[in-house]
N, C-alpha and C. Protein backbone atom coordinates (compact mmCIF):
# COMPACT_ATOMS: atom_id res chain seq x y z
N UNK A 1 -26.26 15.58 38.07
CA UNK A 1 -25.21 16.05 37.19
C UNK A 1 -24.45 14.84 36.63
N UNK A 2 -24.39 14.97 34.94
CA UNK A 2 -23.27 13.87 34.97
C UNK A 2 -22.11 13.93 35.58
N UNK A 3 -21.18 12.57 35.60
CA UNK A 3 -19.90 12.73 35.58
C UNK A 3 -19.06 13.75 35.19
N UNK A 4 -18.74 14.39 36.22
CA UNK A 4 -17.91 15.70 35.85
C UNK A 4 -16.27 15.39 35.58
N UNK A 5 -15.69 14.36 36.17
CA UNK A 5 -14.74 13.84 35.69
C UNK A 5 -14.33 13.05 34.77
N UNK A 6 -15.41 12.54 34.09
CA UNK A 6 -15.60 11.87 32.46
C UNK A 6 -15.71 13.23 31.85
N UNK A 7 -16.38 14.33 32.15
CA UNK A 7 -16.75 15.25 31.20
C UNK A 7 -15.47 15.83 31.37
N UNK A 8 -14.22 16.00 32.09
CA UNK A 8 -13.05 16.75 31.55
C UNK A 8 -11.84 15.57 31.28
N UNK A 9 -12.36 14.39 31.10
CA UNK A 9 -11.45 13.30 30.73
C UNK A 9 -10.09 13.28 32.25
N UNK A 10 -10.45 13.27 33.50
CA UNK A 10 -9.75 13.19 34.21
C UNK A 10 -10.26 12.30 35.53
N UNK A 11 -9.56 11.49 36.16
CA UNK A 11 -9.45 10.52 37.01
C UNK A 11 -10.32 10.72 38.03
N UNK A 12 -11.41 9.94 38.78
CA UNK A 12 -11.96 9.99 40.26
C UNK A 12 -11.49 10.22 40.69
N UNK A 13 -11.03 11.74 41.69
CA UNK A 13 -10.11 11.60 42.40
C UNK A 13 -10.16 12.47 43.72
N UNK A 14 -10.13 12.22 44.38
CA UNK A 14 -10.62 13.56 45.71
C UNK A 14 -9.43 14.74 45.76
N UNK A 15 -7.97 14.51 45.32
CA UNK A 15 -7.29 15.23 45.20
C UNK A 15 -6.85 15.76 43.95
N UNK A 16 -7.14 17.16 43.46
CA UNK A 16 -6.69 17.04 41.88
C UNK A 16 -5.70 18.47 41.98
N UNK A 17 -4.71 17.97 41.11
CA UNK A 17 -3.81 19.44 40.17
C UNK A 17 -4.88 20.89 40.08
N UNK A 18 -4.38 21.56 40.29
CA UNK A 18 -5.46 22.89 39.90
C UNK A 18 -4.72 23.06 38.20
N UNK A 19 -3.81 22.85 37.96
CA UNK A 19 -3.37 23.39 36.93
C UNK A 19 -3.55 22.08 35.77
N UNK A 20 -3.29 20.97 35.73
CA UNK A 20 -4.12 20.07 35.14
C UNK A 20 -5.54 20.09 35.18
N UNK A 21 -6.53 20.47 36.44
CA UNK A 21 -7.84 20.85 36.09
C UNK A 21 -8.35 21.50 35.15
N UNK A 22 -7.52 22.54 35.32
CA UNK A 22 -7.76 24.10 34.78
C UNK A 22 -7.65 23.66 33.04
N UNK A 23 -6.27 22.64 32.56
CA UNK A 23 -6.00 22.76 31.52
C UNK A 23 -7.11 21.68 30.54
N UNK A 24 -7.17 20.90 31.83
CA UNK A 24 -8.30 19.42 30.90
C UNK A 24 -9.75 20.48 30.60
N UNK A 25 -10.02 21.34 31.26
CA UNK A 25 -11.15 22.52 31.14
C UNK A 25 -10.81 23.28 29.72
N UNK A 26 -9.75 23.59 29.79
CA UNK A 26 -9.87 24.71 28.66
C UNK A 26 -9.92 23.78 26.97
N UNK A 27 -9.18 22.92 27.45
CA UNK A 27 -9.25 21.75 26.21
C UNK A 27 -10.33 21.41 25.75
N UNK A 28 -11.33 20.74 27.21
CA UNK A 28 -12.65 20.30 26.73
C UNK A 28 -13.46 21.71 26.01
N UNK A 29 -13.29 22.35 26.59
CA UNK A 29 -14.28 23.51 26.32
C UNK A 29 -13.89 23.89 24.97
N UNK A 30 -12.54 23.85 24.67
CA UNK A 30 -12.37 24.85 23.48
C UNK A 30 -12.82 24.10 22.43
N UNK A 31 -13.07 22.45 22.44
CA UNK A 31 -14.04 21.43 20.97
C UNK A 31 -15.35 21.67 21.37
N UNK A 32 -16.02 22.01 22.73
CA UNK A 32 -17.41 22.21 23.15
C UNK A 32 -18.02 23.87 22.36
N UNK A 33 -17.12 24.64 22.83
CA UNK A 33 -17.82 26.04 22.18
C UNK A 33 -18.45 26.46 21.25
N UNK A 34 -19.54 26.98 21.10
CA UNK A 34 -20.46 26.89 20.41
C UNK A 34 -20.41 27.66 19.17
N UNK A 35 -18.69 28.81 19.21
CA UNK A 35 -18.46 29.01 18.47
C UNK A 35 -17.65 28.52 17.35
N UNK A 36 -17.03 27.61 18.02
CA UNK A 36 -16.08 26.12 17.16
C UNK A 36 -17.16 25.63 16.44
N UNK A 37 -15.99 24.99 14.87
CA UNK A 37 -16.94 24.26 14.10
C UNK A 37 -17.56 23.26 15.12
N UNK A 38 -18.88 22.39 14.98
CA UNK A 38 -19.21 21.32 15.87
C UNK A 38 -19.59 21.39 16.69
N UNK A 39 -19.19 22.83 17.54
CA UNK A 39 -19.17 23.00 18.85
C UNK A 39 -20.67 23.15 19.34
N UNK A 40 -20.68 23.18 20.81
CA UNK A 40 -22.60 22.80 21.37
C UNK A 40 -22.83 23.41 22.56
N UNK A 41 -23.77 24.38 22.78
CA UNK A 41 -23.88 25.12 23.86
C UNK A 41 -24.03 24.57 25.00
N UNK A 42 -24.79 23.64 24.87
CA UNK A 42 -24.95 22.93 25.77
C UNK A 42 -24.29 22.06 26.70
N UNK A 43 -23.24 21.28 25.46
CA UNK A 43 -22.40 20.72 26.01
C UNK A 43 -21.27 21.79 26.57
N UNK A 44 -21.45 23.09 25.99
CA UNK A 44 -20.21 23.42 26.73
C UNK A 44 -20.52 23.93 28.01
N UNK A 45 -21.69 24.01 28.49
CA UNK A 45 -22.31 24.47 29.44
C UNK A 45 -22.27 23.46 30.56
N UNK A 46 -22.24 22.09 30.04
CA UNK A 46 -22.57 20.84 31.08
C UNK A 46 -20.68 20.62 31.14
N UNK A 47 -20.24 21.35 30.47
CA UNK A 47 -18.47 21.49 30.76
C UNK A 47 -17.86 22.35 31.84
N UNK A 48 -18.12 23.12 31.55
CA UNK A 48 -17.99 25.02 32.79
C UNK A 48 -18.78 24.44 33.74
N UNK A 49 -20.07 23.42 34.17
CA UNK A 49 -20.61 23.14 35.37
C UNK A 49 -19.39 21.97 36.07
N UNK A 50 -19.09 21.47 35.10
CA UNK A 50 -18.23 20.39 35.80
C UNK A 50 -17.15 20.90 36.27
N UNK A 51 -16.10 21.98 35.29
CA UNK A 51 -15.11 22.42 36.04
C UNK A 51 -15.89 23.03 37.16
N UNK A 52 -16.48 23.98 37.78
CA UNK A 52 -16.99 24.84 38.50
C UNK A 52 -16.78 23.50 39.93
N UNK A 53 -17.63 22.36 39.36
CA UNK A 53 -17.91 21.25 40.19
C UNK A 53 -16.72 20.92 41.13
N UNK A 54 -15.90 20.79 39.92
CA UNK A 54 -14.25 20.10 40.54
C UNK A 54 -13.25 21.01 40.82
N UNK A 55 -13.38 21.87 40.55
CA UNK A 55 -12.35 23.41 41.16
C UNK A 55 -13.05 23.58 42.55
N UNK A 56 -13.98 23.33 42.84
CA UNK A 56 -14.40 24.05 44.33
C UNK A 56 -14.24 22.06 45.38
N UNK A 57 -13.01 22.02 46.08
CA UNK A 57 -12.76 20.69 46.91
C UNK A 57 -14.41 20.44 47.81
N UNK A 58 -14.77 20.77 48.14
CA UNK A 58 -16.13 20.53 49.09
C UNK A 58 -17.08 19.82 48.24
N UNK A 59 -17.24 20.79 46.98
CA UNK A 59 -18.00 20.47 45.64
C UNK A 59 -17.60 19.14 45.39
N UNK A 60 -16.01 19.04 44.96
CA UNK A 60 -15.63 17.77 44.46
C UNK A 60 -15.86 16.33 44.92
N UNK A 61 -15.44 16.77 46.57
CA UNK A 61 -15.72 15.82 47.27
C UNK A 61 -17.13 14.94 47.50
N UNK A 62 -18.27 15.62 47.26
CA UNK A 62 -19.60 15.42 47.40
C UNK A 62 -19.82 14.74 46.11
N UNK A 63 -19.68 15.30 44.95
CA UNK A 63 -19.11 15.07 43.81
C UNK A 63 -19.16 13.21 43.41
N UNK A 64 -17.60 13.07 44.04
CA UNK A 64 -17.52 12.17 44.04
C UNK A 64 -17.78 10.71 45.04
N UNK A 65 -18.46 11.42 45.95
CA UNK A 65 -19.25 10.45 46.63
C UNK A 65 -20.61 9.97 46.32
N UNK A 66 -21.06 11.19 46.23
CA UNK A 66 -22.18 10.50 44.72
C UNK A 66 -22.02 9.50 43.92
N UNK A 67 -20.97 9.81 43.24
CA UNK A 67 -20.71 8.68 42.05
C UNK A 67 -20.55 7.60 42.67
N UNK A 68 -20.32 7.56 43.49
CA UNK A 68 -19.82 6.33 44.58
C UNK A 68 -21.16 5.75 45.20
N UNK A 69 -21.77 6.63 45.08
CA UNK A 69 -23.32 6.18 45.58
C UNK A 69 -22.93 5.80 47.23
N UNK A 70 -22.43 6.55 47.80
CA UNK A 70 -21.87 6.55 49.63
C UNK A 70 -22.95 6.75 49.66
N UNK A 71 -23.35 6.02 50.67
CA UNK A 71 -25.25 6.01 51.52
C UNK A 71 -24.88 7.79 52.65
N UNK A 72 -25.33 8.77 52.84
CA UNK A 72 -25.07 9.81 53.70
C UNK A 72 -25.14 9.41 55.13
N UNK A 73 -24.29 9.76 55.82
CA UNK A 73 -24.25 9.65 57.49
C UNK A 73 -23.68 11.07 57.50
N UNK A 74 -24.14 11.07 59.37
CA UNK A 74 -23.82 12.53 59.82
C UNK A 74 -22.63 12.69 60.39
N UNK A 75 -22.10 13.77 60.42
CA UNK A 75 -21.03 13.54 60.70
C UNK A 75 -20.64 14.50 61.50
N UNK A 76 -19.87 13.89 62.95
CA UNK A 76 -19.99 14.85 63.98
C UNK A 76 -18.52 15.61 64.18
N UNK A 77 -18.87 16.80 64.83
CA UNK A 77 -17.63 18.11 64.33
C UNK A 77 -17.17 17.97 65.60
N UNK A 78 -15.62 18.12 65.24
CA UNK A 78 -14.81 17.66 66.37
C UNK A 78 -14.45 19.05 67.68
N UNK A 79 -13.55 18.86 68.23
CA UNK A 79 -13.72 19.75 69.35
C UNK A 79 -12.79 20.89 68.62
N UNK A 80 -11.86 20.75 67.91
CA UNK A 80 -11.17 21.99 67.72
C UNK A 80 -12.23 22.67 66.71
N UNK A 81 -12.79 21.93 65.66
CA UNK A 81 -13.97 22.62 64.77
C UNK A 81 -15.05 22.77 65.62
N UNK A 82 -15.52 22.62 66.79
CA UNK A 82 -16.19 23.68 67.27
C UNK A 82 -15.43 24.45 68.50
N UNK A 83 -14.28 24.82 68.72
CA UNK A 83 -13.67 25.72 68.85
C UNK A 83 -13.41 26.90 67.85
N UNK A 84 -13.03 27.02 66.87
CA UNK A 84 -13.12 27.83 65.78
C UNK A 84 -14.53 27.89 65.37
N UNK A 85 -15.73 26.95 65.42
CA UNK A 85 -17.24 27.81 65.02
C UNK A 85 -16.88 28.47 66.32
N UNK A 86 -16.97 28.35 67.82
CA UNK A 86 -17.29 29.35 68.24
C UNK A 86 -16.92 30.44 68.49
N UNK A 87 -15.30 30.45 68.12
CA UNK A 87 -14.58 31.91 68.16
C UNK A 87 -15.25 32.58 66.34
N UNK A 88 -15.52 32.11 65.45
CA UNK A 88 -16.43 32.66 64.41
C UNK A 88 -17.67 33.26 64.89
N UNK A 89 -18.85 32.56 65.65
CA UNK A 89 -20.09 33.11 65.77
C UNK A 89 -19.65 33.78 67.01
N UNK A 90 -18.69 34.33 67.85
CA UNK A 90 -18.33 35.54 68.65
C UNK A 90 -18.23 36.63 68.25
N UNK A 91 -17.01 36.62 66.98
CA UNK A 91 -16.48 37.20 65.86
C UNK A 91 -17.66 38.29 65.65
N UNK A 92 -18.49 37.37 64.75
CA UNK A 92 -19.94 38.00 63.97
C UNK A 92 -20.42 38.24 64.55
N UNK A 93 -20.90 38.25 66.30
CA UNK A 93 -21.88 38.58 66.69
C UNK A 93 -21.21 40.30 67.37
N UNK A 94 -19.78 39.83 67.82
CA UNK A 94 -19.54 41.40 67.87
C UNK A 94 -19.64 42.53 66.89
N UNK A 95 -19.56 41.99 65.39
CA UNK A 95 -19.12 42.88 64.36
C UNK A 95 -20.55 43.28 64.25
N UNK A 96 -21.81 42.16 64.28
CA UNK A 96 -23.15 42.83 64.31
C UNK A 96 -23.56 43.74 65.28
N UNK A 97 -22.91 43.76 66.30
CA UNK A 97 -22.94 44.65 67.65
C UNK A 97 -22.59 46.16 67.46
N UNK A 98 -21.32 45.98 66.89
CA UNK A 98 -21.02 47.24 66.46
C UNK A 98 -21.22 47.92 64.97
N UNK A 99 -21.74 46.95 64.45
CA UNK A 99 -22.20 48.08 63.38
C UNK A 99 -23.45 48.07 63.84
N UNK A 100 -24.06 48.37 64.54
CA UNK A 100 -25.38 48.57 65.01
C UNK A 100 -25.26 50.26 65.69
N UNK A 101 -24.20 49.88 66.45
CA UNK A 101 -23.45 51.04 67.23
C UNK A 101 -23.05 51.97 66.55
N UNK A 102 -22.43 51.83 65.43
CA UNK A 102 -21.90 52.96 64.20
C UNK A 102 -22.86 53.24 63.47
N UNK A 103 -23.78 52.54 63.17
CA UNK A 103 -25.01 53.16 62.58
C UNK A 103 -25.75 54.25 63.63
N UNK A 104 -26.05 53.80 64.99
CA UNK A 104 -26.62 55.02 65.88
C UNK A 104 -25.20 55.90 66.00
N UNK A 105 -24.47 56.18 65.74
CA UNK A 105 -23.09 57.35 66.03
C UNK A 105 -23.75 58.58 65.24
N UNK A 106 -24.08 59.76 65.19
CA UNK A 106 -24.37 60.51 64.82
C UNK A 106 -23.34 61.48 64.26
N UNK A 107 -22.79 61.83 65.16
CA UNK A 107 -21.31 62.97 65.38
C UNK A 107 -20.66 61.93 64.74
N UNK A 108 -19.76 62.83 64.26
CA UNK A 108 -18.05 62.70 63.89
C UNK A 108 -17.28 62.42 64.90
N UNK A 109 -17.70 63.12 66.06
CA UNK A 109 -16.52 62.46 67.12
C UNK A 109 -17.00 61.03 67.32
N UNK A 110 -18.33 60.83 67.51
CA UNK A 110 -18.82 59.62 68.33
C UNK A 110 -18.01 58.15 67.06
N UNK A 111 -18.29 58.89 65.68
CA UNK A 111 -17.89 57.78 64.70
C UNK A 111 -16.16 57.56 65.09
N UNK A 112 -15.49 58.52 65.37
CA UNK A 112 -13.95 58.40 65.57
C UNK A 112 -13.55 57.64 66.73
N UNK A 113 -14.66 57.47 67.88
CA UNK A 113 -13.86 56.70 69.57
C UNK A 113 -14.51 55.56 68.61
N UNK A 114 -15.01 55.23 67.99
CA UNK A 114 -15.52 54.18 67.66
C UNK A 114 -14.30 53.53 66.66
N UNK A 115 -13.41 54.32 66.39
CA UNK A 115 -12.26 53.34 64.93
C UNK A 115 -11.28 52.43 65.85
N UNK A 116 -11.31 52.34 67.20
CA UNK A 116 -9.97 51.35 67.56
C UNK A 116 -10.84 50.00 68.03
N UNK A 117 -12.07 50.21 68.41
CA UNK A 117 -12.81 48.53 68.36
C UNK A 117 -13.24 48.17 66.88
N UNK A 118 -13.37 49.14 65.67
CA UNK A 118 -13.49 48.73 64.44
C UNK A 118 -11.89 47.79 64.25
N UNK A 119 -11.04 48.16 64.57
CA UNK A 119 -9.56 47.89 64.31
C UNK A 119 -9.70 46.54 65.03
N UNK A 120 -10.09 46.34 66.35
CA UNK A 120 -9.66 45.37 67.03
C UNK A 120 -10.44 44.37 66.31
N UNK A 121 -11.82 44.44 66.23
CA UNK A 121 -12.82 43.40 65.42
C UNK A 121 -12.01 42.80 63.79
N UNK A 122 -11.91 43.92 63.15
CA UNK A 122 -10.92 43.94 61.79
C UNK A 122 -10.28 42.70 62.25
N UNK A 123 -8.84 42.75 63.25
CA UNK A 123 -7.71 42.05 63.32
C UNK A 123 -8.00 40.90 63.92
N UNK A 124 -9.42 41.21 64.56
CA UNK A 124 -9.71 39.59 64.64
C UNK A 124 -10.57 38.68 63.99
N UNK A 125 -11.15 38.90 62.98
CA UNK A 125 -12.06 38.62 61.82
C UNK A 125 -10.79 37.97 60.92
N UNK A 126 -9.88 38.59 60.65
CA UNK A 126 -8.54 38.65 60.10
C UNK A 126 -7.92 37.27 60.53
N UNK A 127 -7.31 37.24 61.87
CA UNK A 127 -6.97 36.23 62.58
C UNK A 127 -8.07 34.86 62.47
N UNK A 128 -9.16 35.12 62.39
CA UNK A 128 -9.66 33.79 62.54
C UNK A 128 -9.90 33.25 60.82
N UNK A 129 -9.87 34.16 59.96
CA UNK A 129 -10.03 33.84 58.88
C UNK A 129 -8.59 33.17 58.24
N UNK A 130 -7.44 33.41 59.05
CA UNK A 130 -6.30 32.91 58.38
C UNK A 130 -6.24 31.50 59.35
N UNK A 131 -6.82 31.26 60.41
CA UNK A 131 -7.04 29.67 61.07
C UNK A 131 -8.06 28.74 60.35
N UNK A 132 -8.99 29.56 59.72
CA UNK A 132 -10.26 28.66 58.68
C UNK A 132 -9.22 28.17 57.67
N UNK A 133 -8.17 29.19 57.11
CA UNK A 133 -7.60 29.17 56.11
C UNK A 133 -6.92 27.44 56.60
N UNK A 134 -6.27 27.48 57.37
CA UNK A 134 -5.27 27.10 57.71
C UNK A 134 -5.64 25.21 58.37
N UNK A 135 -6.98 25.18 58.87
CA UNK A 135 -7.55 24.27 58.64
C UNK A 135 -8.09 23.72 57.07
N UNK A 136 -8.60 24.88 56.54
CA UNK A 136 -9.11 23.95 54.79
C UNK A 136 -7.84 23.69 54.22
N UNK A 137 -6.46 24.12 54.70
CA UNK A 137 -5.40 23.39 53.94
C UNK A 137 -4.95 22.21 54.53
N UNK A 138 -5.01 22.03 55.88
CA UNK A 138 -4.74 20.61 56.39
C UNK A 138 -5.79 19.73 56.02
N UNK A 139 -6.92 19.91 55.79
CA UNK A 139 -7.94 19.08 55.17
C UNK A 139 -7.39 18.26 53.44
N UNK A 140 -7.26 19.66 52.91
CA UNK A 140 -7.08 19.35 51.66
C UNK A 140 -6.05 18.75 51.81
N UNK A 141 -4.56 18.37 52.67
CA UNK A 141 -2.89 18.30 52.57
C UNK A 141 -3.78 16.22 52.48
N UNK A 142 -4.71 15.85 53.16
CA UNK A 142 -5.10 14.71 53.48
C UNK A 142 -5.76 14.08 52.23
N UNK A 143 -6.32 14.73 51.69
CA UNK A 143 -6.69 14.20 50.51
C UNK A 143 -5.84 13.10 49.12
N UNK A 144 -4.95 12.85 49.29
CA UNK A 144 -3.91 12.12 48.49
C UNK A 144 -4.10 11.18 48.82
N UNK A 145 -3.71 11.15 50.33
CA UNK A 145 -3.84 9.84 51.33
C UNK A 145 -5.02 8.85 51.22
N UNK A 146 -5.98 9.85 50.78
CA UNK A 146 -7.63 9.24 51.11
C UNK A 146 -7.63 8.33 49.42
N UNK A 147 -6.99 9.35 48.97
CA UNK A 147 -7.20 8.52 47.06
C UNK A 147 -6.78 7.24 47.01
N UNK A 148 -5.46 7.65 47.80
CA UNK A 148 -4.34 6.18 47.71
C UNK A 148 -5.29 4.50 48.45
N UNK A 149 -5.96 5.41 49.98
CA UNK A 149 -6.25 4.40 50.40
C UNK A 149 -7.95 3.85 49.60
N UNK A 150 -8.73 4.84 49.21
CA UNK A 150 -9.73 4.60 48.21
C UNK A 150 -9.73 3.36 47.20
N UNK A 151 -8.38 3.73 46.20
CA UNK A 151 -8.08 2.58 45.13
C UNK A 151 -7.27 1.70 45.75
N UNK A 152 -6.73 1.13 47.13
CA UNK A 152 -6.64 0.11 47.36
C UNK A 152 -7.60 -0.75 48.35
N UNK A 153 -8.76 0.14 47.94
CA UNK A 153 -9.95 -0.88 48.61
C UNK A 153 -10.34 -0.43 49.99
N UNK A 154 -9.94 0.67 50.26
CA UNK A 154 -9.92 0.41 52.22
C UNK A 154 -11.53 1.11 52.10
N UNK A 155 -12.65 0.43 52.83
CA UNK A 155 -13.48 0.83 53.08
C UNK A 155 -13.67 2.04 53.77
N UNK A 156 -12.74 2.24 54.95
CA UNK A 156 -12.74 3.34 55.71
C UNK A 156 -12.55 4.68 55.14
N UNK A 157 -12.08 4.46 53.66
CA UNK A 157 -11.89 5.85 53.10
C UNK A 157 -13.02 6.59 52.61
N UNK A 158 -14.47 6.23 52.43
CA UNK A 158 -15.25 6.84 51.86
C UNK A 158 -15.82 7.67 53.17
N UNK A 159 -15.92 6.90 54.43
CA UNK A 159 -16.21 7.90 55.93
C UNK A 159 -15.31 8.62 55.74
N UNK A 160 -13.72 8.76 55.77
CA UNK A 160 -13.42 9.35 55.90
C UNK A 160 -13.26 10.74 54.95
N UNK A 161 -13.61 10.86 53.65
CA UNK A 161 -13.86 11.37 52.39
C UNK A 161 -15.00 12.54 52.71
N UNK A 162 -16.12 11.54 53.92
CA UNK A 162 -18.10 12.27 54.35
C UNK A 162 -17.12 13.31 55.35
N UNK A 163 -16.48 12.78 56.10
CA UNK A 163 -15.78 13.69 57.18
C UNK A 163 -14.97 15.05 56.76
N UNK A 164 -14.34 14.82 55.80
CA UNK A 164 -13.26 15.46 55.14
C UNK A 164 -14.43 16.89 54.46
N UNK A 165 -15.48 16.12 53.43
CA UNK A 165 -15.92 17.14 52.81
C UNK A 165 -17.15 17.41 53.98
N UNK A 166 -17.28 16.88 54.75
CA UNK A 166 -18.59 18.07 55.84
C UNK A 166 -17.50 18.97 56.08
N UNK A 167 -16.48 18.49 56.57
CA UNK A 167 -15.85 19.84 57.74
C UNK A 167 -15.11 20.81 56.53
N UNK A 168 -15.01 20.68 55.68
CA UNK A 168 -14.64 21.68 54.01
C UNK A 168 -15.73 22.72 54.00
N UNK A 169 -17.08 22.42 53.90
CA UNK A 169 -18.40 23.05 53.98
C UNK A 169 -18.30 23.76 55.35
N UNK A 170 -18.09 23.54 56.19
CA UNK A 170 -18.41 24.27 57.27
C UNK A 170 -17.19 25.41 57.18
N UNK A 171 -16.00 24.97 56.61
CA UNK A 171 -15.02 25.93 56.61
C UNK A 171 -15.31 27.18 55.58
N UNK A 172 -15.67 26.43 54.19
CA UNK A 172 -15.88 27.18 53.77
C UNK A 172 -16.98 28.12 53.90
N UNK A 173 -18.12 27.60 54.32
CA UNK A 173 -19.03 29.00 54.79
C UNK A 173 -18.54 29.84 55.97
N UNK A 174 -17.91 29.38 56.74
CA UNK A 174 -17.19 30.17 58.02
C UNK A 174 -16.45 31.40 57.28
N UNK A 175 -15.52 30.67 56.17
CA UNK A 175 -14.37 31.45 54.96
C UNK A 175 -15.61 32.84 54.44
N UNK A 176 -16.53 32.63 53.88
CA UNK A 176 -17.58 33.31 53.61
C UNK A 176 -17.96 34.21 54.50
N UNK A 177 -18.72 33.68 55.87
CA UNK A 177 -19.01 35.16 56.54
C UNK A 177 -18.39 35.67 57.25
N UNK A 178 -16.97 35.48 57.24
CA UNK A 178 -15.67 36.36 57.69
C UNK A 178 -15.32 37.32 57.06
N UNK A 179 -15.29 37.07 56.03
CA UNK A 179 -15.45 37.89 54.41
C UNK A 179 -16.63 39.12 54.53
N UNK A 180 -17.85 38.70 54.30
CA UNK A 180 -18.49 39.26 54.43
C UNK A 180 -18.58 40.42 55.72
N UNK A 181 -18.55 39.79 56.71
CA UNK A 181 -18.33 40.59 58.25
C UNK A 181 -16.93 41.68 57.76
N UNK A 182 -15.75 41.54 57.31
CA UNK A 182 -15.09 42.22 57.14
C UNK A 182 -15.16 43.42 56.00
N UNK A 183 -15.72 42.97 54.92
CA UNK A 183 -16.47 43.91 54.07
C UNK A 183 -17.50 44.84 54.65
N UNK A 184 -18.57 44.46 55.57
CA UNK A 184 -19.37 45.11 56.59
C UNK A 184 -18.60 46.32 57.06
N UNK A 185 -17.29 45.90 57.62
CA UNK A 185 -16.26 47.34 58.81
C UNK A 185 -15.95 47.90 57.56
N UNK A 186 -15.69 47.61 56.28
CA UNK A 186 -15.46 49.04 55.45
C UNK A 186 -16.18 50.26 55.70
């Protein structure tokens, strides 16, 4: 992909404005559109990929390590992030448990003893989805820090940048099949 931050005329940056994103997007796009004099499908297409790119932080981050040409290392998940994967794959494995169980319920009664562990699973699908939450914002709260120390050279910021956006990815797919699992108990 090209430069997605040349393509909305805005700064390398691991931390960005959503609302300056949003606006350098609608700008670029609105001389790109193919219905504007000039305008080019294509290019407006390689425009909407870039915002898409830089509106999603995990995206961005990868993004711009690329450009950076960061060689990939692995990067190992700390003890509270696998504390929260494993209260997640508990989560899901009960909610697969019991909708297994509500699918064999036949009766009306059998479906009704069955609504207060639907409730309990609910409130805790719920609960762990507002701690994913609550980690991808302390992730993201770090990101400024990482820019600042980036443009004054500190080597350590691009590990820390691989660190930042693995454990984003893991949140965010966690964010995903919490979602999903909870859509499931409808």
């Amino acid at each position: 992909m090209p430069n997605a931050f040349a393509l909305l005329g805005l700064p390398r940056a691991a931390a960005l404005d959503p609302d300056t994103l949003q606006k350098a997007w609608l700008e670029a796009s609105r001389t790109a559109h193919p219905d504007q004099p000039g305008g080019d499908a294509a290019r407006a297409a390689e425009i909407n990929a870039a915002y898409e790119t830089l509106q999603s932080p995990e995206k961005r981050l990868k993004h711009l390590l690329e450009l950076h040409e960061t060689p990939w290392r692995a990067v190992p998940i700390d003890d509270a992030m696998m504390t929260l994967f494993g209260r997640v794959g508990a989560s899901l494995q009960g909610v697969s448990a019991f909708l297994k169980k509500k699918e064999n319920a036949t009766s009306t009664l059998a479906k009704a003893l069955l609504a207060p562990e639907e409730m309990r699973l609910r409130e805790q699908l719920e609960e762990i989805g507002m701690s994913v939450e609550e980690q991808r914002e302390a992730l993201l709260a770090v990101l400024p820090g990482i820019d600042d120390r980036w443009e004054a050279g500190d080597a350590g910021a691009a590990g820390e940048l691989q660190t930042v956006q693995a454990r984003l990815a893991y949140l965010v797919k966690w964010q995903t099949q919490v979602r999903e699992a909870l859509l499931g108990l409808m």
